[in-house]
Protein backbone atom coordinates (compact mmCIF):
# COMPACT_ATOMS: atom_id res chain seq x y z
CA UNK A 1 24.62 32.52 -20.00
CA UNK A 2 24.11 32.17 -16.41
CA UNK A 3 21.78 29.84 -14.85
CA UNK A 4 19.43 32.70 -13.34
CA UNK A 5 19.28 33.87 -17.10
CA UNK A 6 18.69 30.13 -18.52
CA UNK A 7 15.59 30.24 -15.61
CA UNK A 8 13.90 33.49 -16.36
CA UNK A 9 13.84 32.84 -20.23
CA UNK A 10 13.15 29.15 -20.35
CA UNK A 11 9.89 30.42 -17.88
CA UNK A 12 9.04 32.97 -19.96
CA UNK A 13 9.04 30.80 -23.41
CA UNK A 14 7.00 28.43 -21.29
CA UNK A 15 4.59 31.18 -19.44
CA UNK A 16 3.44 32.38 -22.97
CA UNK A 17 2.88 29.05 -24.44
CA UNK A 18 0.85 27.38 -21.66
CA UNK A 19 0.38 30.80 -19.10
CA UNK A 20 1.43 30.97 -16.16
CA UNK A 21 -1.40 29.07 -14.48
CA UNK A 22 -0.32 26.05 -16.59
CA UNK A 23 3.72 25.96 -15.76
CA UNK A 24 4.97 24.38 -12.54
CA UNK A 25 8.54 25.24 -11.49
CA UNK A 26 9.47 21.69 -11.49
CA UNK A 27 8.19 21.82 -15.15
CA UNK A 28 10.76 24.59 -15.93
CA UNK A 29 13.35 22.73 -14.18
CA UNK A 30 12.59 19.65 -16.50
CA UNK A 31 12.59 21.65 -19.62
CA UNK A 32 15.90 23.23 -18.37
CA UNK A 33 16.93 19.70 -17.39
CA UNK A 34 18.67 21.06 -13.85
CA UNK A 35 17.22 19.53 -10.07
CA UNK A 36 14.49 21.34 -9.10
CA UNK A 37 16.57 22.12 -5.97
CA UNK A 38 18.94 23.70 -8.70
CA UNK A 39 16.39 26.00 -9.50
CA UNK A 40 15.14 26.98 -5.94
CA UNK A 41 18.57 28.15 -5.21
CA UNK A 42 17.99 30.94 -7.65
CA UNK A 43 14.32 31.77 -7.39
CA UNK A 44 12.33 30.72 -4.56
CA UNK A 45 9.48 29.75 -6.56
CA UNK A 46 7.44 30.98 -9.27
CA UNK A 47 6.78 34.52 -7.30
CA UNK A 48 9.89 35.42 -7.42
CA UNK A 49 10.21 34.14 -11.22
CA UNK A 50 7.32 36.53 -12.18
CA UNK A 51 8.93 39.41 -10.30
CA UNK A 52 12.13 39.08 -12.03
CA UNK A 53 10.32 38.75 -15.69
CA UNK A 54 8.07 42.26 -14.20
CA UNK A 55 11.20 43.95 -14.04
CA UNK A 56 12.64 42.96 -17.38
CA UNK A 57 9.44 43.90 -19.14
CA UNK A 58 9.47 46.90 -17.07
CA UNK A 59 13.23 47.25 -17.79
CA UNK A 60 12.08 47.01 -21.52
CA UNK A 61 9.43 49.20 -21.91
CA UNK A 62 11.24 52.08 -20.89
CA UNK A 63 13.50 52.05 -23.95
CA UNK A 64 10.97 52.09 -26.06
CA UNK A 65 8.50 54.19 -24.46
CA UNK A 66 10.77 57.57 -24.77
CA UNK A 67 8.36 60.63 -25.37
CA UNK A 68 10.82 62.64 -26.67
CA UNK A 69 11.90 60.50 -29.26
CA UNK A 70 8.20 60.72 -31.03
CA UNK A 71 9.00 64.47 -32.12
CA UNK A 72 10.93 62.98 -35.09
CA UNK A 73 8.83 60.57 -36.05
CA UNK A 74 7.50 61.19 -39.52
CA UNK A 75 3.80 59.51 -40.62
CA UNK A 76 5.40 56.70 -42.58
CA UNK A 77 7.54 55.48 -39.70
CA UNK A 78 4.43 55.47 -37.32
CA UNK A 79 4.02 51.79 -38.64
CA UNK A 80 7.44 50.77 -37.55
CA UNK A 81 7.25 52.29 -33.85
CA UNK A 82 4.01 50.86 -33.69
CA UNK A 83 5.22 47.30 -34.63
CA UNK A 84 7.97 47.74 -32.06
CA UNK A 85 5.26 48.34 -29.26
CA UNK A 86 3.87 45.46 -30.32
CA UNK A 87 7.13 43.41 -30.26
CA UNK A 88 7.94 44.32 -26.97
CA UNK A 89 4.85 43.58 -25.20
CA UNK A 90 4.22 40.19 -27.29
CA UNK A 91 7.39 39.08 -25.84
CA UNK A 92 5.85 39.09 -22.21
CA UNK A 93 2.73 38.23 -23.41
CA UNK A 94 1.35 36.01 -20.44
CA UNK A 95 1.11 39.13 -18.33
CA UNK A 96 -1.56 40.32 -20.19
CA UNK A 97 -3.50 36.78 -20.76
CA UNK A 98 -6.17 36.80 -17.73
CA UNK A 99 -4.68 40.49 -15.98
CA UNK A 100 -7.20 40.38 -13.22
CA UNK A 101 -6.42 36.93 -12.36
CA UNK A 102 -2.43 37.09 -12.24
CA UNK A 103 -2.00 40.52 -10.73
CA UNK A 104 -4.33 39.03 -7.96
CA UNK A 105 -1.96 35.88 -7.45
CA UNK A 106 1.07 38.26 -7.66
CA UNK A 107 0.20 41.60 -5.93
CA UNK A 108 4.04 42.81 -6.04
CA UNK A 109 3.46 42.87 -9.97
CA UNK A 110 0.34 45.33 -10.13
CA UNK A 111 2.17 48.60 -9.72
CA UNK A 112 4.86 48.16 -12.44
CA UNK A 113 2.25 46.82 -14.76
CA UNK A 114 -0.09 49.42 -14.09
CA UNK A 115 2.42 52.06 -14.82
CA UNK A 116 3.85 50.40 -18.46
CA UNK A 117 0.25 50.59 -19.55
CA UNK A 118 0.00 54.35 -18.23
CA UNK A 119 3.48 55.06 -20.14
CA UNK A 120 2.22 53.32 -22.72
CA UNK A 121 -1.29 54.99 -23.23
CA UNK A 122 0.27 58.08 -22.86
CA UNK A 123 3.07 57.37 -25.02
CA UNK A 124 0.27 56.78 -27.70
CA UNK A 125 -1.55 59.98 -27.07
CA UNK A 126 1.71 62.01 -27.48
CA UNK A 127 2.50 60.40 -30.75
CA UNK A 128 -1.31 61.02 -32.18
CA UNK A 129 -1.24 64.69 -30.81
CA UNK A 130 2.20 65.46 -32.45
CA UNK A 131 1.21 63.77 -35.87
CA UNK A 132 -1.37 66.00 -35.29
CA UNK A 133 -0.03 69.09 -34.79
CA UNK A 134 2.47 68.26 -37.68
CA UNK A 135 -0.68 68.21 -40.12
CA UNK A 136 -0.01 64.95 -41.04
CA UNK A 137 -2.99 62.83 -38.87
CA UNK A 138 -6.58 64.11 -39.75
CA UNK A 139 -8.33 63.66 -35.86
CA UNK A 140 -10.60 66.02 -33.83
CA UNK A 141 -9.51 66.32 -30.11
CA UNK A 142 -12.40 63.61 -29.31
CA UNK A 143 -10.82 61.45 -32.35
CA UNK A 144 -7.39 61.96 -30.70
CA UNK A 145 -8.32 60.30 -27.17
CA UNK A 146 -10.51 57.48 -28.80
CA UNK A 147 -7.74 56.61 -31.01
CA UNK A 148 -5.58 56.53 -28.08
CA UNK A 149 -7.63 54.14 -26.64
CA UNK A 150 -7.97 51.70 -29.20
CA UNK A 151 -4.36 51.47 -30.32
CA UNK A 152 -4.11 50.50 -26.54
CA UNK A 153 -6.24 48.17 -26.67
CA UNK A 154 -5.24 46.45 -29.50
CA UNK A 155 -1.35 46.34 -28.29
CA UNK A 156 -2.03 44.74 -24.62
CA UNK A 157 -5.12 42.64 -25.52
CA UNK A 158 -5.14 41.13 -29.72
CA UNK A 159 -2.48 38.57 -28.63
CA UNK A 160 -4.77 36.63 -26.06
CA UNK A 161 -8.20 37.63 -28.69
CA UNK A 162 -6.14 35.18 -31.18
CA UNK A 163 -4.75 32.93 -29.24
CA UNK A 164 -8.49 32.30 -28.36
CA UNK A 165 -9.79 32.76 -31.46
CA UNK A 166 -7.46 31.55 -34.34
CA UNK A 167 -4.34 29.83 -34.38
CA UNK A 168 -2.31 32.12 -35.75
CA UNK A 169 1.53 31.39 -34.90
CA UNK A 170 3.53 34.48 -33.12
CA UNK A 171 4.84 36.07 -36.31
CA UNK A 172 0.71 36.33 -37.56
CA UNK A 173 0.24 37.40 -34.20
CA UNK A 174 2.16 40.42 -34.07
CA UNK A 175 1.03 41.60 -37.67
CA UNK A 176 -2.71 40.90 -37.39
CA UNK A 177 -2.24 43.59 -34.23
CA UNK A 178 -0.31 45.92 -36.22
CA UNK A 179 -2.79 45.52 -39.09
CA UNK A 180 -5.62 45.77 -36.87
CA UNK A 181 -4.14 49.49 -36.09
CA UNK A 182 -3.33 50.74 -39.51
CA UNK A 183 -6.48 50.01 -40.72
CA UNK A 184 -8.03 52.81 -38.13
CA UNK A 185 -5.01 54.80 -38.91
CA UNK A 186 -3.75 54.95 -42.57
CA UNK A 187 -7.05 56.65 -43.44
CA UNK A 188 -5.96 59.44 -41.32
CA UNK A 189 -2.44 59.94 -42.12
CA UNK A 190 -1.14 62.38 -45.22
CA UNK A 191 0.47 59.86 -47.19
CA UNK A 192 1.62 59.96 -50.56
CA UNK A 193 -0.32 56.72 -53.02
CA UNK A 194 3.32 55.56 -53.02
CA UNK A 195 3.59 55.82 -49.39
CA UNK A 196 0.76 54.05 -48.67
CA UNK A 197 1.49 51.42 -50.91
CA UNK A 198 4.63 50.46 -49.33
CA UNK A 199 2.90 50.21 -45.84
CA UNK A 200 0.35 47.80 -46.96
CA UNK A 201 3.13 45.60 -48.82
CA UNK A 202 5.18 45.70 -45.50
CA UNK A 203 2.06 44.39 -43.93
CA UNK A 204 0.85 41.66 -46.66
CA UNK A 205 4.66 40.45 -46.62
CA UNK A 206 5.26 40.46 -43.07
CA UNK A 207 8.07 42.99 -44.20
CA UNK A 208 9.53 44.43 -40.94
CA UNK A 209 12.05 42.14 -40.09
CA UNK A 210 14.89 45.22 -39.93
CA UNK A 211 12.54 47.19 -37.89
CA UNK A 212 14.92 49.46 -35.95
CA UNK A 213 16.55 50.45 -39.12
CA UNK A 214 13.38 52.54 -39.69
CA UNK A 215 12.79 54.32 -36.42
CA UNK A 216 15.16 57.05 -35.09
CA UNK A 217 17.86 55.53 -33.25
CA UNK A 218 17.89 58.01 -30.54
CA UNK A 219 14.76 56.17 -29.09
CA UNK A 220 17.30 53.71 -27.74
CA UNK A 221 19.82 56.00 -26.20
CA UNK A 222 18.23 55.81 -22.53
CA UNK A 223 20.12 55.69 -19.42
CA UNK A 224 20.47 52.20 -17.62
């Protein structure tokens, strides 16, 4: 791995544990145990650290967030796509610990995070209005948007609610959000008893381990 790589992911395991606020780049050059002159010669700084982790969220997001894709979804595999929403922004969590305060000390980030949570919001009303249409989600237009809305919420903002409020470890993390999302949705969705059951075990068991294996491969088929 190359020594710009080593930087960018040894900042980003130590942006989500401590935030951003609370990592110095002589800190990651410590944990990465290089001279932090070493480190300056890639990335001047911690600006340009955050810029480069913006763009490989950003980079990220667009795989996953592929409208077309949602058309084959079916109601039991909502779950899974969900989780992987989940997954993907949990991995650049810090961005969305304090938003206000780090899009204000890094301006240059603002318009690529304001447009995953656009894709992302709208990405979420697609797949509600085509489960929808399909006959298998029970929501009223109004029920649609608010829905919408919430599973939002929950995705960008549980992760920092229980890192305040808990001390659940990254794993609980990621399933308390899912859980907090099935729980509006499941009594919606036409599901068989057996159907159902199988969701809830997958949740109780922290059961989605071979995630992808469940949601339509062609999700991942984007252009570079």
């Amino acid at each position: 791995m190359k020594t710009s790589q080593r930087i960018l992911l040894t900042a980003l395991t130590l942006f989500n544990r401590h935030g951003e606020n609370g990592v110095t780049s002589v800190d990651i050059a410590m944990e990465l145990d290089i001279s932090p002159g070493n480190l300056y010669y890639h990335f001047k700084g911690k600006e340009s650290m955050v810029s480069a982790l913006m763009r490989m969220h950003e980079k990220q997001m667009q795989r996953v967030l592929v409208p077309n894709a949602l058309d084959s979804l079916t109601a039991e595999e909502v779950m899974y796509y969900l989780y992987l929403l989940v997954d993907s922004l949990h991995v650049f969590r810090f961005f969305y610990r304090s938003p206000a305060d780090i899009v204000e000390k890094y301006p240059l980030i603002e318009k690529p995070r304001k447009n995953i949570l656009s894709s992302l919001h709208k990405q979420l009303s697609q797949l509600l209005t085509t489960l929808s249409h399909k006959k298998v989600l029970v929501a009223s237009p109004s029920d649609l948007t608010l829905l919408a809305d919430l599973l939002s919420l929950i995705i960008t903002q549980s992760c920092q609610f229980d890192e305040t409020n808990s001390h659940m470890d990254e794993t609980s993390q990621r399933y308390h959000a899912l859980s907090l999302m099935m729980v509006s949705l499941l009594p919606r969705l036409i599901l068989s008893e057996a159907q159902q059951n199988s969701i809830l075990e997958a949740l109780h068991s922290h059961a989605l381990a071979n995630v992808t294996e469940h949601v339509p491969q062609d999700m991942f088929n984007t252009k570079e």
